[in-house]
Each structure stands twice: as structure tokens, then as C-alpha cells.
Protein backbone atom coordinates (compact mmCIF):
# COMPACT_ATOMS: atom_id res chain seq x y z
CA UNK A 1 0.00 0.00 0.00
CA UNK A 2 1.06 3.69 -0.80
CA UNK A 3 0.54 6.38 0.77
CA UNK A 4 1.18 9.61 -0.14
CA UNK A 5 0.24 13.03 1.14
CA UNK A 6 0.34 16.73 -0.76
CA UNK A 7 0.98 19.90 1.28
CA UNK A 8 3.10 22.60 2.74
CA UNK A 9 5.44 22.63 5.14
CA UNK A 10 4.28 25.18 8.20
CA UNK A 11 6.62 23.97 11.19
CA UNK A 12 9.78 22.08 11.26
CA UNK A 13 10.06 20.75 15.12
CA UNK A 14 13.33 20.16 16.69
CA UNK A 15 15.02 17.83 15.87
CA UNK A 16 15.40 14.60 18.92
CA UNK A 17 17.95 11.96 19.42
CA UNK A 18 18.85 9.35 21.93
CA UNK A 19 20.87 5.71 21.86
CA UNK A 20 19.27 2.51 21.94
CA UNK A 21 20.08 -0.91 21.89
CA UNK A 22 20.98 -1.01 18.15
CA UNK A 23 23.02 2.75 18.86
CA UNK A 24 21.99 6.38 18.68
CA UNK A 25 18.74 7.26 16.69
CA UNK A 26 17.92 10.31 15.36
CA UNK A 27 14.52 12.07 14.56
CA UNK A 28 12.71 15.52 13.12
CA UNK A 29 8.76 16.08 13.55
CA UNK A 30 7.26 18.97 10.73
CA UNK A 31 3.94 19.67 10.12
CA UNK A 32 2.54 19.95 6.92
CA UNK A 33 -0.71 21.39 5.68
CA UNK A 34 -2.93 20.29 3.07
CA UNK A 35 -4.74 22.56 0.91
CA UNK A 36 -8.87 22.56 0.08
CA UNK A 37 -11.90 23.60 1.70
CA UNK A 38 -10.97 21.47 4.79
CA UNK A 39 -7.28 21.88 5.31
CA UNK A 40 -5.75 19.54 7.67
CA UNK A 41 -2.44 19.91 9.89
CA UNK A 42 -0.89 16.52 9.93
CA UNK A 43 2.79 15.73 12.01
CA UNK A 44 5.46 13.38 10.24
CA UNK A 45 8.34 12.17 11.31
CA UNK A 46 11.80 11.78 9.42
CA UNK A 47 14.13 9.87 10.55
CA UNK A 48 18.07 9.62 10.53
CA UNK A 49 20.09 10.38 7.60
CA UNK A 50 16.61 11.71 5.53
CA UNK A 51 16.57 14.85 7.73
CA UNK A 52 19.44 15.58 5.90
CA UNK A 53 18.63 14.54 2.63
CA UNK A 54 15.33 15.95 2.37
CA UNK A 55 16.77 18.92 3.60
CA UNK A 56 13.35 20.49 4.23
CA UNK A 57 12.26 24.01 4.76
CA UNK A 58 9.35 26.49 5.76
CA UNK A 59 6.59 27.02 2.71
CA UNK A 60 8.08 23.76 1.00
CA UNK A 61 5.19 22.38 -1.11
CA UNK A 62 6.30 18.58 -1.07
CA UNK A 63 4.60 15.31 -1.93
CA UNK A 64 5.37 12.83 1.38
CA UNK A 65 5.02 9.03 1.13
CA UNK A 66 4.05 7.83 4.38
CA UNK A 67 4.19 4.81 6.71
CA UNK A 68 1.33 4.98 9.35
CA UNK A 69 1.99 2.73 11.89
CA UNK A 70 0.05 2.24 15.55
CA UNK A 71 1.19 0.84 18.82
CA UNK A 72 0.51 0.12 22.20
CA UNK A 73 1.94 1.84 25.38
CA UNK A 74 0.18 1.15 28.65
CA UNK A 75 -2.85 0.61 27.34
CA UNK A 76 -3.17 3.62 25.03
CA UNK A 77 -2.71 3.19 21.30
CA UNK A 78 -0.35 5.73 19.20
CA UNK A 79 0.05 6.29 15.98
CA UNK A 80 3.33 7.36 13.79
CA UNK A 81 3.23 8.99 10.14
CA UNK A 82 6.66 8.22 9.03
CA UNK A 83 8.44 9.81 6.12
CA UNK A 84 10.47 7.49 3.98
CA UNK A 85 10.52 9.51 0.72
CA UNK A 86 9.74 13.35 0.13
CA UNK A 87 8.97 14.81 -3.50
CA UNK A 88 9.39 18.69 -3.66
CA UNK A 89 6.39 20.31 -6.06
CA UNK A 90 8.11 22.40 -9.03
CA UNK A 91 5.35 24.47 -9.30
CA UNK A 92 5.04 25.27 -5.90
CA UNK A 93 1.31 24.64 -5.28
CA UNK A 94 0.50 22.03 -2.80
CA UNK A 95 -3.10 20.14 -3.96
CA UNK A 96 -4.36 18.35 -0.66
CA UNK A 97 -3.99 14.88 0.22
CA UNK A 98 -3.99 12.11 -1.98
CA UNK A 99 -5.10 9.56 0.08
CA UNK A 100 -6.69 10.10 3.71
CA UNK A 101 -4.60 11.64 6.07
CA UNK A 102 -3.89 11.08 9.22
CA UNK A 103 -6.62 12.23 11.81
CA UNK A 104 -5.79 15.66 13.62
CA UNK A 105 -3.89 15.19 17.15
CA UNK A 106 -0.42 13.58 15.43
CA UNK A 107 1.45 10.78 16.86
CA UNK A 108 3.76 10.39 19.82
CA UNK A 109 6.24 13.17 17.67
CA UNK A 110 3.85 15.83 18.55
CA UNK A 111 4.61 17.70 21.93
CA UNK A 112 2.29 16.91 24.72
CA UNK A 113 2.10 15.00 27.93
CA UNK A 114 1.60 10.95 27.49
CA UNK A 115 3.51 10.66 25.15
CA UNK A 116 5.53 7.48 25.17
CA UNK A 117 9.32 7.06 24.85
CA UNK A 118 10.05 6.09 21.34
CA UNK A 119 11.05 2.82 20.17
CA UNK A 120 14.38 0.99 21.69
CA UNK A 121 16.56 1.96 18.72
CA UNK A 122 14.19 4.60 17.03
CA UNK A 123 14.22 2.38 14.06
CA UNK A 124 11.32 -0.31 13.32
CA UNK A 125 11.87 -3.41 10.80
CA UNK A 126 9.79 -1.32 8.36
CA UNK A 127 12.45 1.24 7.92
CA UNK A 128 13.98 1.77 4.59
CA UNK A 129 17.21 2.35 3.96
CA UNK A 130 16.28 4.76 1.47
């Protein structure tokens, strides 16, 4: 399954790090908007090596293809929208999502309380290495 979101980028979170048990992780949150009568906010999450190679910035109209993946933590479910490739738009208008979006409230990225630690190594078996 692909998934694949349309939008601009209006926040780029600090960026987070730690070491796990497989070594030090690394991770950037950034919220992008979608365009249309009912513009949603939607937090994704980057991870490693991509935060340099996607190199993204304020007002970016991109094209991101998403992983959504949910998990349990104390008996409260959380959900990640993980980047693993970002297209920038040449023309610079964004056109909405392409497929449905993530709900509003983002994942365990987004800053709030109850949020759980990430995974062990900040890597899941999913991960591309591209």
C-alpha cells in the first residue's frame, strides 16, 4: 500500500535523538498542511540520515510518502506517520492529500504529555534504507 500526502510545510520541530540498543537514533517532527476547503495539519516524522537529505524548509510544497503505523503503550494506542521519501512540487502549489490523512492530534512526535518514549533503537523493521 502507498501512501502519499500533498501539502506545505508550516513547522519544522526540533530535531530529537537518543541511543538505543541497536546505537543512537535520530529524529525531526514537521507539520505539513494540506490545501482545500478542509485543510488539515498533519505531524510526520523523518528519521536519521533523511533529515538531511530531504533537507526540508518552511513554505516547501512537497509530496510525502508515508508509513502509518500504531502501537501500544500502557494501554493507550499511538500512531506514527513516518516519512520514507519526500517529493518537492516544481510548481510550488500544494493540492491536498492524496489519500486520507492522518486524523488531527499527530502521533507520539507531537509535543504533549503521554507521550511514550520512542522505540528501543528509534528504528522499526519497516524502515527503509532509502
Amino acid at each position: 500500500m502507498s501512501l502519499k500526502i500533498t501539502g506545505a510545510v508550516i513547522e519544522l520541530l526540533e530535531e530529537q535523538s537518543g541511543t538505543g540498543k541497536n546505537g543512537p537514533w535520530r529524529k525531526q517532527d514537521f507539520i505539513l498542511e494540506t490545501e482545500g476547503q478542509y485543510a488539515n495539519k498533519v505531524c510526520i516524522t523523518q528519521w536519521g540520515e533523511n533529515i538531511e537529505k530531504f533537507a526540508l524548509k518552511l513554505q516547501d510544497s512537497v509530496t510525502v510518502h508515508i508509513d502509518i503505523q500504531s502501537r501500544e503503550y500502557n494501554g493507550r494506542w499511538y500512531t506514527d506517520v513516518k516519512a520514507w521519501r519526500i517529493e518537492r512540487d516544481e510548481t510550488g502549489a500544494a493540492s491536498g492529500a492524496e489519500d486520507a490523512p492522518a486524523g488531527p492530534g499527530a502521533g507520539p512526535g507531537a509535543p504533549g504529555a503521554g507521550s511514550p518514549p520512542p522505540a528501543e533503537d528509534g528504528f522499526d523493521e519497516d524502515d527503509l534504507p532509502f
